[in-house]
N, C-alpha and C. Protein backbone atom coordinates (compact mmCIF):
# COMPACT_ATOMS: atom_id res chain seq x y z
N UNK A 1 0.84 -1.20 0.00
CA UNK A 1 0.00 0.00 0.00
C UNK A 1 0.87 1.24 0.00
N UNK A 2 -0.04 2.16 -0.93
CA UNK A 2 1.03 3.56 -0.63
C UNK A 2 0.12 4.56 0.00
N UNK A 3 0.73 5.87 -0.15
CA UNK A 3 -0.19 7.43 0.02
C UNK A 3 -0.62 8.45 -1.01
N UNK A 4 0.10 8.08 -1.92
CA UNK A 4 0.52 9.23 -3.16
C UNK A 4 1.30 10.16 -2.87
N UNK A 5 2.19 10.26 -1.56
CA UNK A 5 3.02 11.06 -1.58
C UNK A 5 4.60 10.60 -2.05
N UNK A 6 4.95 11.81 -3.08
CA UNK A 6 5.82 10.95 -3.68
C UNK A 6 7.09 11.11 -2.91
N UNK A 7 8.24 10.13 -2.96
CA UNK A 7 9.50 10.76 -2.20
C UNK A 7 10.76 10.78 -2.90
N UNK A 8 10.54 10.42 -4.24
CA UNK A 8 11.81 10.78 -4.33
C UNK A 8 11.80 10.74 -5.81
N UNK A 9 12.26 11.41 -7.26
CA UNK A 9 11.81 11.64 -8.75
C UNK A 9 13.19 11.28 -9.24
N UNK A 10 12.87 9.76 -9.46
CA UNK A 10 13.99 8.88 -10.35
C UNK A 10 14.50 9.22 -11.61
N UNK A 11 15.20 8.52 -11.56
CA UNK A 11 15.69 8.71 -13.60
C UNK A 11 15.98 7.18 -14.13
N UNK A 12 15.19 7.01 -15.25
CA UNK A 12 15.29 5.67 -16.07
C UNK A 12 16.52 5.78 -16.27
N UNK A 13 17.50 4.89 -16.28
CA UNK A 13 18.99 4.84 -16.42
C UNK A 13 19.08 3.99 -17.89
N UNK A 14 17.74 2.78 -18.03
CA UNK A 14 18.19 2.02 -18.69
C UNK A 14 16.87 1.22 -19.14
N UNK A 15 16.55 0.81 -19.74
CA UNK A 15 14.88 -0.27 -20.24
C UNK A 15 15.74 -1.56 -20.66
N UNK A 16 15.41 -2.81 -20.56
CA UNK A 16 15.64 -3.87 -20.60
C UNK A 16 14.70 -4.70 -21.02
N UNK A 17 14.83 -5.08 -22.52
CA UNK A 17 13.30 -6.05 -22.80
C UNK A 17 14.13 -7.60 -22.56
N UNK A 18 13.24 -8.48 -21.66
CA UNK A 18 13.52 -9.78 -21.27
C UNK A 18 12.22 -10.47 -21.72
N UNK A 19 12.09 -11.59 -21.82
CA UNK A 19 11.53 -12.50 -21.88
C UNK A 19 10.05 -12.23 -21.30
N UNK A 20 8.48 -11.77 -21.98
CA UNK A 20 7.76 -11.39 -20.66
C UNK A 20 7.10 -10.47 -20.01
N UNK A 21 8.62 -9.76 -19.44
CA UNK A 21 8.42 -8.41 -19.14
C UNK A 21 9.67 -7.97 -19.37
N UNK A 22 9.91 -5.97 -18.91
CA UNK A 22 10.95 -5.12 -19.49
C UNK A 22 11.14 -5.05 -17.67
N UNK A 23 12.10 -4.70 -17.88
CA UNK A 23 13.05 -4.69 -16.56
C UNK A 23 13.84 -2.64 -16.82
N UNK A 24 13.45 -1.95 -15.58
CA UNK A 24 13.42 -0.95 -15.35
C UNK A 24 14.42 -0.47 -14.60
N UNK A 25 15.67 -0.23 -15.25
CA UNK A 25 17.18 0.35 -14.19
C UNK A 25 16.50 1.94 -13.79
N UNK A 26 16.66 2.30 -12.57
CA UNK A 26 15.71 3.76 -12.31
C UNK A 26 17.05 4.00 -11.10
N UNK A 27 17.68 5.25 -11.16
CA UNK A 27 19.17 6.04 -10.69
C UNK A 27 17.76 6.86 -9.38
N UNK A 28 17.78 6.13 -7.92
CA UNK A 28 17.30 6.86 -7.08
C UNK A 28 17.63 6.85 -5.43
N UNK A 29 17.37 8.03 -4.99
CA UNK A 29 18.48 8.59 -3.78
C UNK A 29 17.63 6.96 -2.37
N UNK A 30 16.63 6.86 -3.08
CA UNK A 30 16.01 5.93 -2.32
C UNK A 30 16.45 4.36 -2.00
N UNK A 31 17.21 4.09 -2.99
CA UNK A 31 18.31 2.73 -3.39
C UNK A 31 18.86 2.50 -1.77
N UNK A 32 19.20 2.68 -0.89
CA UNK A 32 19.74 2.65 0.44
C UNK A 32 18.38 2.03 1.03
N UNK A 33 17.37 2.56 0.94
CA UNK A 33 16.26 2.25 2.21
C UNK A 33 15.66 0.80 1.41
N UNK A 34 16.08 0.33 0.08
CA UNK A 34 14.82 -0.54 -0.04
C UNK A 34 15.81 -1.92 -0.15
N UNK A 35 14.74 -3.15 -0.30
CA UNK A 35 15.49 -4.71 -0.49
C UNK A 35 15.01 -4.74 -1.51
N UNK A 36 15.42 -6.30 -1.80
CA UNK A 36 15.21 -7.31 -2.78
C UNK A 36 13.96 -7.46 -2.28
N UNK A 37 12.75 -7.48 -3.31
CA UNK A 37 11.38 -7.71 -3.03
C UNK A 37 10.54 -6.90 -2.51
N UNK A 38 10.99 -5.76 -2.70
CA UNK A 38 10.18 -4.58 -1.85
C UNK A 38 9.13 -4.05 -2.79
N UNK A 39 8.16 -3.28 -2.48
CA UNK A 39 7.20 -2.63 -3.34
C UNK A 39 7.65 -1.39 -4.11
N UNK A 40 7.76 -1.35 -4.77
CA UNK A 40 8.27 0.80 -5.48
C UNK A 40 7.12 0.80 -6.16
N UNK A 41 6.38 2.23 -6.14
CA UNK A 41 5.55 2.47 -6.91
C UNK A 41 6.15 3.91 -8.04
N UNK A 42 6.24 3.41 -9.24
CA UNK A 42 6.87 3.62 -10.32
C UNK A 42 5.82 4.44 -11.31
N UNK A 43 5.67 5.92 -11.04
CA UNK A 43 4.35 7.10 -11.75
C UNK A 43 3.45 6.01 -11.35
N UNK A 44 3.16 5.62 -9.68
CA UNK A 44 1.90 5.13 -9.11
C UNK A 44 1.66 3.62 -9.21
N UNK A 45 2.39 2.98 -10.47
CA UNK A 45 2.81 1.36 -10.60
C UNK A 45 3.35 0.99 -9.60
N UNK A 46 2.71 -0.27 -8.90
CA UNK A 46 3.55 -0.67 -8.43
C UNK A 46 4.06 -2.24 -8.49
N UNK A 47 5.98 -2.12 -8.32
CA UNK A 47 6.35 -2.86 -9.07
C UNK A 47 7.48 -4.12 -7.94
N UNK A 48 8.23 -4.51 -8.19
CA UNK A 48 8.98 -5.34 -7.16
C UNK A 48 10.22 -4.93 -7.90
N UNK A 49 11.10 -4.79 -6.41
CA UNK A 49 12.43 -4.81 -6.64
C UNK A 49 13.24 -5.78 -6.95
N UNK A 50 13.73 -5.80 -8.13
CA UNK A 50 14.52 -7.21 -8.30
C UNK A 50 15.81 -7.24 -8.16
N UNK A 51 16.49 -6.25 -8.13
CA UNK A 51 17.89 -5.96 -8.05
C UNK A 51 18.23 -4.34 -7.30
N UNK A 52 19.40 -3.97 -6.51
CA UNK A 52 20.13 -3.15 -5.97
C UNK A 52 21.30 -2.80 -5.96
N UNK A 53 21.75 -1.66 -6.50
CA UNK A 53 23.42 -1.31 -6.65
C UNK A 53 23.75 -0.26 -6.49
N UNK A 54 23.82 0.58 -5.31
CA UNK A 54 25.03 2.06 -5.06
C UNK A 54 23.20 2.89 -5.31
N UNK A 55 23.66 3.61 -6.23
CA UNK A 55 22.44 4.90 -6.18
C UNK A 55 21.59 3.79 -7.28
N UNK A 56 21.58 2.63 -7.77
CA UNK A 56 20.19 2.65 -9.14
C UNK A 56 19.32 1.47 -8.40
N UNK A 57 17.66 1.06 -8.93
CA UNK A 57 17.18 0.16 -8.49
C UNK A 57 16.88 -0.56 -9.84
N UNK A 58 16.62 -1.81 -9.99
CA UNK A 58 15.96 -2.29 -10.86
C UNK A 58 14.57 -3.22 -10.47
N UNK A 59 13.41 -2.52 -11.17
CA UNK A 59 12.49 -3.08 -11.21
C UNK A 59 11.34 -3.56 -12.35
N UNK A 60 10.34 -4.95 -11.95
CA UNK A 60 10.48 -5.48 -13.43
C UNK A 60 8.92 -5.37 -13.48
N UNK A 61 8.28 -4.88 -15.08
CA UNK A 61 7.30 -4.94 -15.18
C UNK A 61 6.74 -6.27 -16.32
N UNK A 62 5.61 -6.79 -16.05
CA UNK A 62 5.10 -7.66 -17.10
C UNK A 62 4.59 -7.04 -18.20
N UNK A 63 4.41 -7.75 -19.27
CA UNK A 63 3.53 -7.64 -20.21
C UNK A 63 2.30 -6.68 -20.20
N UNK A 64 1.46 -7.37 -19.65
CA UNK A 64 0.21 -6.67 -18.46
C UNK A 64 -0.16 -5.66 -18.37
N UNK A 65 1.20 -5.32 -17.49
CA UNK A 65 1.41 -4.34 -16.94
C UNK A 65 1.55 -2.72 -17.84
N UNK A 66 2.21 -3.33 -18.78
CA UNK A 66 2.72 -2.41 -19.65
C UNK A 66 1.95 -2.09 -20.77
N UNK A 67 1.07 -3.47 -20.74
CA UNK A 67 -0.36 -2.83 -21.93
C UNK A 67 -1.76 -2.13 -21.52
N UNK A 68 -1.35 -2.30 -20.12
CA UNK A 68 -2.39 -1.02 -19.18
C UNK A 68 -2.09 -0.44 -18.69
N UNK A 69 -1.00 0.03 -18.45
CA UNK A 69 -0.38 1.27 -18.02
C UNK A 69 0.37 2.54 -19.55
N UNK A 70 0.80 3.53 -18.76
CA UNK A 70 1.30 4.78 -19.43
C UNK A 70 3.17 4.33 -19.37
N UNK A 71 3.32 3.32 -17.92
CA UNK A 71 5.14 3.03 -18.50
C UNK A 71 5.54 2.29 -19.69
N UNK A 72 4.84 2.07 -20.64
CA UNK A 72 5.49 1.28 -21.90
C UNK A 72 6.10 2.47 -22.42
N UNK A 73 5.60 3.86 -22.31
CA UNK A 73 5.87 4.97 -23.24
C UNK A 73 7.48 5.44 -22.63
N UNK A 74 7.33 5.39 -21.62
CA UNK A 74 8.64 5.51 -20.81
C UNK A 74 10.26 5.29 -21.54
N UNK A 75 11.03 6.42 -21.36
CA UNK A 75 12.47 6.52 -22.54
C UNK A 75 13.43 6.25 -21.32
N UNK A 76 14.75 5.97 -21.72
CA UNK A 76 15.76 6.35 -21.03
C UNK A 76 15.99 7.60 -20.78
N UNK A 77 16.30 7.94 -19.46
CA UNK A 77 16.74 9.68 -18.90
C UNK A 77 15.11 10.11 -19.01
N UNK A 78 14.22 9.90 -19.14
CA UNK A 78 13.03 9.91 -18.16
C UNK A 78 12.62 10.18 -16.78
N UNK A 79 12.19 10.93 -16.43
CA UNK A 79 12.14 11.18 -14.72
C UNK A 79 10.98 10.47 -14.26
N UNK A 80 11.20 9.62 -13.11
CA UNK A 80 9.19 9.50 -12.98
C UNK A 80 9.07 9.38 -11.17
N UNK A 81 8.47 9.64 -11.23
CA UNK A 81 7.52 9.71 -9.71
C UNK A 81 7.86 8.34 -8.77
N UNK A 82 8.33 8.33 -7.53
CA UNK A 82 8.82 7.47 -7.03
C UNK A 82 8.27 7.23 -5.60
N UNK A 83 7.75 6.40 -4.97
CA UNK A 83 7.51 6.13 -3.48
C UNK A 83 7.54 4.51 -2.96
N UNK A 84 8.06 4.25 -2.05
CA UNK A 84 8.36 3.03 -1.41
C UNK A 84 6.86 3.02 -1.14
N UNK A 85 7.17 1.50 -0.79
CA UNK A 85 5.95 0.87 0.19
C UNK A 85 5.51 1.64 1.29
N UNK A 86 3.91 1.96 1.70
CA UNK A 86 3.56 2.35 3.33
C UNK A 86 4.08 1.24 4.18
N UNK A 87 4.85 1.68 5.32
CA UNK A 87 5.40 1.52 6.31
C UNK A 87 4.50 1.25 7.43
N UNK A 88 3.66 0.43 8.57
CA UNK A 88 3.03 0.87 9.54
C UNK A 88 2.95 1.85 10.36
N UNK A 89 4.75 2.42 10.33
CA UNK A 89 4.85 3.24 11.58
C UNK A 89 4.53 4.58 10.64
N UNK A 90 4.66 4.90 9.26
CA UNK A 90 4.89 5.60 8.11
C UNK A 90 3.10 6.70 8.69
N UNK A 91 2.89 7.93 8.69
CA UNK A 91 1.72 8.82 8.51
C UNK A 91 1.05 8.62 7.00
N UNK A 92 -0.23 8.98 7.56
CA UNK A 92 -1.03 8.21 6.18
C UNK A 92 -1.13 9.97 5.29
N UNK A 93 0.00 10.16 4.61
CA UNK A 93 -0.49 11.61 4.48
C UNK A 93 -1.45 12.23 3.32
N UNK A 94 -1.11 10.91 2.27
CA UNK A 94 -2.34 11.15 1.31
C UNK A 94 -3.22 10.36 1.41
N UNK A 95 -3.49 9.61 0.25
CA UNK A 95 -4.58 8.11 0.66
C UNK A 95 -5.06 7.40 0.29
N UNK A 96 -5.01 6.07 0.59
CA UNK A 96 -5.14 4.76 0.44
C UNK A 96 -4.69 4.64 -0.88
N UNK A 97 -3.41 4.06 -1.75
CA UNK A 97 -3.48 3.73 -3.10
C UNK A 97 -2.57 2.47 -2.85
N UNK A 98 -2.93 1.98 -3.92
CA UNK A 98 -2.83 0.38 -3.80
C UNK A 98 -1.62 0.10 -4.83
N UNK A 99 -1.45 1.36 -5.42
CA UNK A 99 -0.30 0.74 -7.08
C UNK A 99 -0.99 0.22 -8.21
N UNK A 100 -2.04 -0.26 -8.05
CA UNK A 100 -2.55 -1.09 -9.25
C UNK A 100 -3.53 0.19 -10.24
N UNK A 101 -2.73 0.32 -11.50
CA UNK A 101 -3.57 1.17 -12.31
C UNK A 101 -4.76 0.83 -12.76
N UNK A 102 -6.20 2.12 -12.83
CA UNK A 102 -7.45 1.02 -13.46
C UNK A 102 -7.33 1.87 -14.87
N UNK A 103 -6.72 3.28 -15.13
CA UNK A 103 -7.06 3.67 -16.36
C UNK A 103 -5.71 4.26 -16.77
N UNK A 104 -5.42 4.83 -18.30
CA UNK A 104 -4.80 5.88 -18.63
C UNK A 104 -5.52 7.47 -18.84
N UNK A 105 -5.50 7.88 -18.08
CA UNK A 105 -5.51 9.25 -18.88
C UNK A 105 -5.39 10.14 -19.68
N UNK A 106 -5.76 11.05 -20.59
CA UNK A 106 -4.98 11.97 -20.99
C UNK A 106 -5.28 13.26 -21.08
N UNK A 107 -3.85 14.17 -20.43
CA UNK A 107 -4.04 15.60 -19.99
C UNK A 107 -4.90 16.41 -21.40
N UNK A 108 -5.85 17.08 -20.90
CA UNK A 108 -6.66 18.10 -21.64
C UNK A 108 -6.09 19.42 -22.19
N UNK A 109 -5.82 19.71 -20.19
CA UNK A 109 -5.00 20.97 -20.49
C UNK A 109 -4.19 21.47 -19.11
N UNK A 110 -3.57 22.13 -19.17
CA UNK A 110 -2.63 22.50 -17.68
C UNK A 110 -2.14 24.25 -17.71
N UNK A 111 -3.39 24.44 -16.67
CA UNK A 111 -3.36 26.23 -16.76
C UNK A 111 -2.34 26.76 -14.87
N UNK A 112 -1.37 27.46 -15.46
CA UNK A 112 -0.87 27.36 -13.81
C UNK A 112 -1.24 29.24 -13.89
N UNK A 113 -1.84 29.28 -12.68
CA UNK A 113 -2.36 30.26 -12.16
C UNK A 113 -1.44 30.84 -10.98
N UNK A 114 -1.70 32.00 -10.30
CA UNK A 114 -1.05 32.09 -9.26
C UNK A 114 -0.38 31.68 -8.15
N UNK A 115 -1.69 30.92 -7.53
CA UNK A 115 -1.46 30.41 -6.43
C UNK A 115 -1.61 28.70 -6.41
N UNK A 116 -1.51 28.05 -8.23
CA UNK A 116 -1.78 26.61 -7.89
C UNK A 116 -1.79 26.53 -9.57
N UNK A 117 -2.22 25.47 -9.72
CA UNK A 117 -2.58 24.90 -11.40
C UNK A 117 -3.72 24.08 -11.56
N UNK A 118 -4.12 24.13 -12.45
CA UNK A 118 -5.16 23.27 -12.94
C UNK A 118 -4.79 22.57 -14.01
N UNK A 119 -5.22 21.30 -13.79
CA UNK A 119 -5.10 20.22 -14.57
C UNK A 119 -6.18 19.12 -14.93
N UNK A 120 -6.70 19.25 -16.22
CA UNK A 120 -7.79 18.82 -16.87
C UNK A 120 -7.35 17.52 -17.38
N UNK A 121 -7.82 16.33 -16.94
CA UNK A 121 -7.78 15.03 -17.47
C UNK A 121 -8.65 14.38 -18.08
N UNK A 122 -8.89 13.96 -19.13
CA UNK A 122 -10.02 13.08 -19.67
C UNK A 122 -9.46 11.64 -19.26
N UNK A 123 -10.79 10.83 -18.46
CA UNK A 123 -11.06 9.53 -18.56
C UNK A 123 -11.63 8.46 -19.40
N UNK A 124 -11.26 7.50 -19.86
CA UNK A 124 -12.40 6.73 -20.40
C UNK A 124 -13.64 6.79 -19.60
N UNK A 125 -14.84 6.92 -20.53
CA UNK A 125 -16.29 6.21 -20.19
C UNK A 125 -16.38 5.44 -19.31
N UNK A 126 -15.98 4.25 -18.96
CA UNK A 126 -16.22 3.70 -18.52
C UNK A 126 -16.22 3.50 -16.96
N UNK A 127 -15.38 4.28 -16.53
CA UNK A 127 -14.74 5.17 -15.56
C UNK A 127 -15.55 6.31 -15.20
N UNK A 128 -16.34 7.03 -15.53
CA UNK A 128 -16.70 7.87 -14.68
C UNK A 128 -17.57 7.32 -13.42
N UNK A 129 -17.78 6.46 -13.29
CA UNK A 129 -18.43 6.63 -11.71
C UNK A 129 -17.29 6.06 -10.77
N UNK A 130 -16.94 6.40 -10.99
CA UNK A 130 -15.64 6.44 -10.01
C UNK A 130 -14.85 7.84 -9.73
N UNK A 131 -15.71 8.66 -10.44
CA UNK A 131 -15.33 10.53 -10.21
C UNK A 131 -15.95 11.24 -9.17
N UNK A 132 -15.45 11.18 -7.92
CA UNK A 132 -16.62 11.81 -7.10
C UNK A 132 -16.22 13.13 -6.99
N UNK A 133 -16.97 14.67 -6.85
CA UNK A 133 -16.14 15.81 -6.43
C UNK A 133 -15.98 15.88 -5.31
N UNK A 134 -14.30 16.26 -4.99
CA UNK A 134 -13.93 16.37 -3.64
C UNK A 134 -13.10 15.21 -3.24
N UNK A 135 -13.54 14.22 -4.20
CA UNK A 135 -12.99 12.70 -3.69
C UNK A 135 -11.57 12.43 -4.27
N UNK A 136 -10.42 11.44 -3.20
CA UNK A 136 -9.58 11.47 -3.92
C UNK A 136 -9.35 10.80 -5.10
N UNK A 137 -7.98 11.34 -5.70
CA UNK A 137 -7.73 10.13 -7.02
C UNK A 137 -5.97 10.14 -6.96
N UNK A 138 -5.63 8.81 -7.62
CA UNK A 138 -4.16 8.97 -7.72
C UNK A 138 -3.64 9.50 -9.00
N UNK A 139 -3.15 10.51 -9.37
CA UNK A 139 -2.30 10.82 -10.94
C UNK A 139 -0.95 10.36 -10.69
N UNK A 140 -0.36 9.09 -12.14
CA UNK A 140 1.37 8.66 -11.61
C UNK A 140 1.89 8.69 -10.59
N UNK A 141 0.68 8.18 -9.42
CA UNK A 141 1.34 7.78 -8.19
C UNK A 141 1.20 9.09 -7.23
N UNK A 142 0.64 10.80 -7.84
CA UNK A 142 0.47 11.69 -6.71
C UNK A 142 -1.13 11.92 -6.01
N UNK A 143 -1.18 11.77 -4.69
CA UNK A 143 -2.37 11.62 -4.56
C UNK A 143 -2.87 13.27 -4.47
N UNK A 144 -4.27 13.55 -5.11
CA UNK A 144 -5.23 14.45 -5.28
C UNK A 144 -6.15 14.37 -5.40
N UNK A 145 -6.87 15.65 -5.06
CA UNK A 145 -8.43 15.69 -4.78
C UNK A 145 -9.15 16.42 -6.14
N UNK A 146 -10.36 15.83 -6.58
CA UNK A 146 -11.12 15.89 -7.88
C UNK A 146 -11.64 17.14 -7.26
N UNK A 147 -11.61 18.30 -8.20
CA UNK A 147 -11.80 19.23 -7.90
C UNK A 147 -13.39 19.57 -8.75
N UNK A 148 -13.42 19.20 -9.83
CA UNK A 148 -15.04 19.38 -10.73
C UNK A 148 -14.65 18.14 -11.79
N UNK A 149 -16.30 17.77 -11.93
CA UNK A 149 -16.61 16.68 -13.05
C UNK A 149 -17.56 17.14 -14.08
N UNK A 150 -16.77 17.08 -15.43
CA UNK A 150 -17.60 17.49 -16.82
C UNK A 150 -17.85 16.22 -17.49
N UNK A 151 -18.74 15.37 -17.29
CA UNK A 151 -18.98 14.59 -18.29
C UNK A 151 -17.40 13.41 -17.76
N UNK A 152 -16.81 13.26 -19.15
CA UNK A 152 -15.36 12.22 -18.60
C UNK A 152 -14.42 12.90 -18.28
N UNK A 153 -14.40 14.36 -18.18
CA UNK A 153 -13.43 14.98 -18.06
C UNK A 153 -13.36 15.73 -16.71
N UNK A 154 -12.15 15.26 -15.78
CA UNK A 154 -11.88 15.82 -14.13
C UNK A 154 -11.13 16.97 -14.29
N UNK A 155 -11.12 17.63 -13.14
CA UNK A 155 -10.03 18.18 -13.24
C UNK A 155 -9.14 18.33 -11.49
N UNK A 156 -8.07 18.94 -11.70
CA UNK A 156 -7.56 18.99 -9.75
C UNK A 156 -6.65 20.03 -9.94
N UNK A 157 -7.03 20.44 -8.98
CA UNK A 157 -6.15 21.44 -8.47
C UNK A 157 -4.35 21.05 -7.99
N UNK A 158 -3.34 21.74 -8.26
CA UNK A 158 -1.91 21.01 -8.28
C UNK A 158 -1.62 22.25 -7.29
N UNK A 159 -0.86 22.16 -5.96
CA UNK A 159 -0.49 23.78 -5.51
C UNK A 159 1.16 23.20 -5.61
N UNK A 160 1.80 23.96 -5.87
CA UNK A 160 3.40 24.53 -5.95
C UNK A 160 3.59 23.36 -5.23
N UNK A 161 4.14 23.22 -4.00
CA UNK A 161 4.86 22.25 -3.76
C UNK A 161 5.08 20.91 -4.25
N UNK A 162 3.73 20.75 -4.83
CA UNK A 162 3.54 19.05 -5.08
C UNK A 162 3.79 19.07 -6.66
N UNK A 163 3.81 20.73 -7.39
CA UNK A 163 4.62 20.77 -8.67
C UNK A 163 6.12 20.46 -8.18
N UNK A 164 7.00 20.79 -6.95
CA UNK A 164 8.42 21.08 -7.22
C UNK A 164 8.62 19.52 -6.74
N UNK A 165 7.82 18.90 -5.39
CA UNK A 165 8.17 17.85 -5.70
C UNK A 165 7.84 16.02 -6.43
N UNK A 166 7.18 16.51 -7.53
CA UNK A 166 6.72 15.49 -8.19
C UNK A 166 7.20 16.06 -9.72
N UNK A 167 6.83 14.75 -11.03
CA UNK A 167 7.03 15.18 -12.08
C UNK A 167 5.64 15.50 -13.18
N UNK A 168 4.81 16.07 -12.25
CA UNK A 168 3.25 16.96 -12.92
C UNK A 168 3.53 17.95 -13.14
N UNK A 169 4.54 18.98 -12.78
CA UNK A 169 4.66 20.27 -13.42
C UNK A 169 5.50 20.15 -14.94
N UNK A 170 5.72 19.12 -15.52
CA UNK A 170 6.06 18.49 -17.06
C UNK A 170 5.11 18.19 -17.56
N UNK A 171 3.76 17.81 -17.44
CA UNK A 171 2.85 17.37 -17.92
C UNK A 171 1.91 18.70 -18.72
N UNK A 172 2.20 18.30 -19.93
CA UNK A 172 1.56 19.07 -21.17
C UNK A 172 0.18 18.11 -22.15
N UNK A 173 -0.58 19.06 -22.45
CA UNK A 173 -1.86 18.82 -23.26
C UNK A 173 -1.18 17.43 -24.26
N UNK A 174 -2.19 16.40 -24.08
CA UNK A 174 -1.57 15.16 -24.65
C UNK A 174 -1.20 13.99 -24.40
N UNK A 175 -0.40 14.26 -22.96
CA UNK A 175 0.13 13.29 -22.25
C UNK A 175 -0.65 12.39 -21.73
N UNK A 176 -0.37 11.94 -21.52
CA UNK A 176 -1.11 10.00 -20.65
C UNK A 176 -0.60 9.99 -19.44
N UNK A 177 -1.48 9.47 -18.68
CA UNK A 177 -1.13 9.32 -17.14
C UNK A 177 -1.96 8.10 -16.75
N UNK A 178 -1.08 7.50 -15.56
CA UNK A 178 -1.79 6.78 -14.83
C UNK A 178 -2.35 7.09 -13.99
N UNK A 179 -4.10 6.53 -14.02
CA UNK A 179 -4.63 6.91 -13.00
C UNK A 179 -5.53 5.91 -12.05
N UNK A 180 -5.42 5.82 -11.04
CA UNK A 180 -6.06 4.99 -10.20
C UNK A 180 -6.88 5.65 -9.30
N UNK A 181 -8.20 4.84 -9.12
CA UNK A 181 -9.52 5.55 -8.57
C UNK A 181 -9.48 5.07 -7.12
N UNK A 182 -9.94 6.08 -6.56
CA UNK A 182 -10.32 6.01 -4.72
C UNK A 182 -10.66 4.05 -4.33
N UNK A 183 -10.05 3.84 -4.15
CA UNK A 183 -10.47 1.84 -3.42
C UNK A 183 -11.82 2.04 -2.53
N UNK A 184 -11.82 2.91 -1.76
CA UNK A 184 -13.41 3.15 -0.87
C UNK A 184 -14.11 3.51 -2.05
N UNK A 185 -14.22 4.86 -3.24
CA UNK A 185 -15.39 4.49 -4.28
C UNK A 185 -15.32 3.58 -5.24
N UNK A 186 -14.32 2.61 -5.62
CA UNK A 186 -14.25 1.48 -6.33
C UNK A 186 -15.54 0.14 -5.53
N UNK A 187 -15.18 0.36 -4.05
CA UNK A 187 -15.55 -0.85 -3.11
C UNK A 187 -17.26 -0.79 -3.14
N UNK A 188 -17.80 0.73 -2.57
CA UNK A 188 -19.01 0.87 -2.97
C UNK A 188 -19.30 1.09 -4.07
N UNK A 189 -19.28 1.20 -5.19
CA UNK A 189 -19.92 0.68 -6.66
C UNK A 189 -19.87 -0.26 -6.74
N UNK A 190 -19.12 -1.31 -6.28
CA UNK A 190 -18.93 -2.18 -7.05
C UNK A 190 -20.17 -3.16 -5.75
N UNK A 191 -20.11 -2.85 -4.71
CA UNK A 191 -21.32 -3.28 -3.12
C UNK A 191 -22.70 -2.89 -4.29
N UNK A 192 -23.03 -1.32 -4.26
CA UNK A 192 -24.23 -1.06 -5.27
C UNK A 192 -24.32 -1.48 -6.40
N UNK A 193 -23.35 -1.80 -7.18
CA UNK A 193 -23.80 -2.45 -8.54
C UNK A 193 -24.40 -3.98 -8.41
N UNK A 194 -23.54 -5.20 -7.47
CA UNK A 194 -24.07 -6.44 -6.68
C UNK A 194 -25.48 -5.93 -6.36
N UNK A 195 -26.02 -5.37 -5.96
CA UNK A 195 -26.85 -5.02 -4.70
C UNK A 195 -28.15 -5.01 -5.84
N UNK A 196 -27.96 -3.98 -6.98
CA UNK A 196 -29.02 -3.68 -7.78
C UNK A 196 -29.34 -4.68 -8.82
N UNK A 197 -28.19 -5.96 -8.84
CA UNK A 197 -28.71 -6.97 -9.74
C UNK A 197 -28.94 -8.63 -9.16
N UNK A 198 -29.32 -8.27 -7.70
CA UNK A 198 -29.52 -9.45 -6.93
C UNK A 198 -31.41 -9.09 -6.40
């Protein structure tokens, strides 16, 4: 389990296609705190550590993984959004995300205003009831709150800090993101949808 708070903005060192899945060399200050087998959530993926060396980690994604997610697009010297596993003793500071992507996104538009930014995402269809306003959502692993719902299109508010420390203040009209929906409004739709065909 994570928070969406991110801690630390890696750099792809290297892509590795194996057998399967691609195997992910990522250069991060975080390489000290983690093992063999640990969780990293990779722009909100989350993935297992398979290897450790000095400052880089390597971690491996499947097939799967990579045909439902936004990391297939992923280059070498790439920056992406980085957070270990929640910890027990760890503060819950954003909330509840699990790593597992349900959609891609793609940015609409990204207006930075004074005191914050706005950032317009279109969802697939299929996905909107899982948009609540006010409710959270994960973008590449940062957790935020849905600020208004148009039809498939959200939007959230970004304030400065969580531009300087994440990699959403790069995100231009076009882009794809991973996004994963609130697990409490996944849990009840999915209680009310059972409910209305029993």
């Amino acid at each position: 389990m994570f928070t969406g708070i991110i801690k630390d903005i890696g750099r792809v060192e290297k892509i590795e296609k194996r057998e399967g899945k691609t195997v992910l060399h990522i250069a991060t200050k975080l390489s000290d705190t983690l093992s063999l087998g640990d969780s990293l959530a990779v722009n909100g993926c989350c993935l297992t550590v398979a290897s450790r060396q000095n400052d880089r980690v390597s971690v491996e994604a499947t097939a799967p993984t990579l045909t439902n997610t936004a990391l297939s697009l992923l280059r070498v010297r790439d920056r992406v959004n980085l957070e270990p596993a929640l910890r027990l003793s760890d503060p819950l500071g954003g909330h509840m995300v699990l790593g597992h992507i349900d959609s891609v996104g793609v940015v609409r538009s990204f207006l930075r205003k004074k005191d914050y930014s706005v950032m317009a995402i279109a969802v697939p269809r299929p996905f909107q009831r899982y948009l609540v306003e006010k409710g959270s959502i994960a973008v590449d692993g940062v957790s935020l709150t849905l600020y208004s719902i148009r039809s498939a299109v959200m939007t959230v508010n970004v304030i400065p800090v969580t531009l300087q420390e994440t990699m959403l203040a790069n995100k231009r009209a076009g882009d794809k993101v991973n996004i994963e929906f609130d697990y409490l409004v996944k849990t009840v739709s999915r209680l009310m949808n059972t409910r209305q065909h029993t």
